[in-house]
Protein backbone atom coordinates (compact mmCIF):
# COMPACT_ATOMS: atom_id res chain seq x y z
CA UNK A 1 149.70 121.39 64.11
CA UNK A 2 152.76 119.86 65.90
CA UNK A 3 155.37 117.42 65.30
CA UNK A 4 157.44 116.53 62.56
CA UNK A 5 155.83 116.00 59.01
CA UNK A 6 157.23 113.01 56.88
CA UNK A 7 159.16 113.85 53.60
CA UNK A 8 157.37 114.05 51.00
CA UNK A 9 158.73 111.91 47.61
CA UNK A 10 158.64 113.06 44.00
CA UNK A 11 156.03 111.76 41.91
CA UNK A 12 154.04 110.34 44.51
CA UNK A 13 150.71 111.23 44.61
CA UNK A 14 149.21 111.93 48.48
CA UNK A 15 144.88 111.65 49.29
CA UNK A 16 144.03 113.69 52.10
CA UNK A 17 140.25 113.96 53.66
CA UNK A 18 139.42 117.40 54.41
CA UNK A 19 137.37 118.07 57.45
CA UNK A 20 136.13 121.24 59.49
CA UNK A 21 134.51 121.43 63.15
CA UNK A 22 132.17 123.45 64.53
CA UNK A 23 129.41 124.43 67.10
CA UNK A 24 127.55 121.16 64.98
CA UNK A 25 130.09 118.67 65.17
CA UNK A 26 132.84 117.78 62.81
CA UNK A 27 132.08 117.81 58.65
CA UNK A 28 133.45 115.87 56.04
CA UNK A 29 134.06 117.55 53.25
CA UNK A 30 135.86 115.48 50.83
CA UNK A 31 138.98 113.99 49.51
CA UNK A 32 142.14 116.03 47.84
CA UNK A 33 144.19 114.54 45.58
CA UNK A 34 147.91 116.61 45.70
CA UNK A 35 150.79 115.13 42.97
CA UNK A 36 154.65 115.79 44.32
CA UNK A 37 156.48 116.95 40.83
CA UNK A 38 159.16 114.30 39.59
CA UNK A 39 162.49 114.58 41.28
CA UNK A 40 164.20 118.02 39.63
CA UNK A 41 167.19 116.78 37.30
CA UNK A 42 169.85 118.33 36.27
CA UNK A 43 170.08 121.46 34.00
CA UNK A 44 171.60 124.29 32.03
CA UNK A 45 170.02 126.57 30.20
CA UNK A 46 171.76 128.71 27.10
CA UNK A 47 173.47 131.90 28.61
CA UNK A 48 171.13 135.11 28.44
CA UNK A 49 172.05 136.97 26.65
CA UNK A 50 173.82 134.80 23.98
CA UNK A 51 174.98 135.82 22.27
CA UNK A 52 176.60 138.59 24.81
CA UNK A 53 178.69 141.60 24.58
CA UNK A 54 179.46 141.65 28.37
CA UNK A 55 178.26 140.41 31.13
CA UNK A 56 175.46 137.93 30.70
CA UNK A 57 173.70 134.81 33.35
CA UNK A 58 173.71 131.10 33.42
CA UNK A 59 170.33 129.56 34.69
CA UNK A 60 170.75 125.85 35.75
CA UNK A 61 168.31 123.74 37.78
CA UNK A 62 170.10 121.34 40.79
CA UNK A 63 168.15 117.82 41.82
CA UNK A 64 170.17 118.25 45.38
CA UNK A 65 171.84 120.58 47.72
CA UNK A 66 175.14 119.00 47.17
CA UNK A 67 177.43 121.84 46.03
CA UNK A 68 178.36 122.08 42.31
CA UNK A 69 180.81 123.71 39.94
CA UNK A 70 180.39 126.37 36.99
CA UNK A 71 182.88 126.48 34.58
CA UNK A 72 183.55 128.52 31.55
CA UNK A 73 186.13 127.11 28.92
CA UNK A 74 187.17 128.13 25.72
CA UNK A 75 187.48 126.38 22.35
CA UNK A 76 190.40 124.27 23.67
CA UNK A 77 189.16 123.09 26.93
CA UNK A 78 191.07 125.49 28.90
CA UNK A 79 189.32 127.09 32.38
CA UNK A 80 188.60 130.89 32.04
CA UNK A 81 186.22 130.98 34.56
CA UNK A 82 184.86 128.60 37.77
CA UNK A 83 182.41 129.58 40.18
CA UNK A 84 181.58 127.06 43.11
CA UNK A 85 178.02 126.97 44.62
CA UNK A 86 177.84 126.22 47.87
CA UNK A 87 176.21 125.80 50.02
CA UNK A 88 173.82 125.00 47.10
CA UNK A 89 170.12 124.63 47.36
CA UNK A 90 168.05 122.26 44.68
CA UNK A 91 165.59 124.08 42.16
CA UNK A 92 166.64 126.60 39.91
CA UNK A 93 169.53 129.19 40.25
CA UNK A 94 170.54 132.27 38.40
CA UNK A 95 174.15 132.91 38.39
CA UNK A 96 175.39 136.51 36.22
CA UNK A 97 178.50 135.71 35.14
CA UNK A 98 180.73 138.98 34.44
CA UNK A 99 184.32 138.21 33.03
CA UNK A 100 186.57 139.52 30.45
CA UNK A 101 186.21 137.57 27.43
CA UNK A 102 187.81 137.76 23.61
CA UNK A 103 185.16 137.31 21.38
CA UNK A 104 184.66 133.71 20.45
CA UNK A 105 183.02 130.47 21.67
CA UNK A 106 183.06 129.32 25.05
CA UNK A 107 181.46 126.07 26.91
CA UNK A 108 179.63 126.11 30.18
CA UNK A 109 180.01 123.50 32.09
CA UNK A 110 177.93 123.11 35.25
CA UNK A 111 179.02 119.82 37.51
CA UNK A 112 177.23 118.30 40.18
CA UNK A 113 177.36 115.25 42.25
CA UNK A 114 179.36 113.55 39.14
CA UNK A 115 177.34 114.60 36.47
CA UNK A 116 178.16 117.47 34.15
CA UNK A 117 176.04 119.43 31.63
CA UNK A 118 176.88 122.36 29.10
CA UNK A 119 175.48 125.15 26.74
CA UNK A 120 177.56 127.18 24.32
CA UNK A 121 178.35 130.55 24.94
CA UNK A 122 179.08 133.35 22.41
CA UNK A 123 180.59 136.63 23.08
CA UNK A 124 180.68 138.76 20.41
CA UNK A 125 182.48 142.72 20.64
C-alpha cells in the first residue's frame, strides 16, 4: 500500500470489497460495511474526585486540535487557576489539576475554538 489515503469524514459510512490472491487467481470475498463515529464535540466531565481534598483531574473531550484553555474560578468569577493545551490533539484528555484551594465551590471552565463548557468543582478539607 502506497500513496496518500483520503480523509475520512464523521458519520459517513464507507463499503469496501474484500479480496485475496493466490496460486488460483484472485477471490472475492465480500463486502464490509465500516461507520466513521460522529464528529467528537465538545466536553467536560465532573472533576474526579469531587468532591476532592487535594489534588484531583479534569477529563474533557476536544472536536479539534486547535489549542484550548482550562480554567478554574471561584464563586465570584475570579481565575485561580488556567492551564493552556497546546499543542492540543482532538479525543479525550486527562488533565490532574493540583492547586491550593480553600474549601468551597469552584467552576471549570474548559474553552475551545469559541465555545466554553463547565462542571462544578468541590473541595472540601
Amino acid at each position: 500500500m502506497g500513496g496518500s489515503q483520503p480523509a475520512l469524514v464523521a458519520g459517513v459510512t464507507y463499503r469496501y470489497r474484500l479480496a485475496v490472491e493466490d496460486e488460483t487467481g484472485r477471490h472475492t470475498l465480500g463486502e464490509v460495511a465500516l461507520r466513521v463515529p460522529d464528529a467528537l464535540t465538545l466536553a467536560l466531565e465532573p472533576a474526579r474526585p469531587n468532591p476532592s481534598s487535594g489534588p484531583f483531574t479534569l477529563a474533557f473531550t476536544l472536536p479539534s486540535a486547535a489549542p484550548a484553555l482550562v480554567e478554574l474560578l471561584d464563586v465570584s468569577g475570579r481565575r485561580i487557576y488556567a492551564r493552556t493545551i497546546e499543542p492540543a490533539r482532538a479525543g479525550l484528555r486527562l488533565l490532574p489539576v493540583s492547586v491550593e484551594l480553600s474549601p468551597g465551590l469552584y467552576v471549570a471552565r474548559l474553552t475551545h475554538g469559541g465555545r466554553s463548557v463547565t462542571t462544578r468543582v468541590v473541595h472540601a478539607r
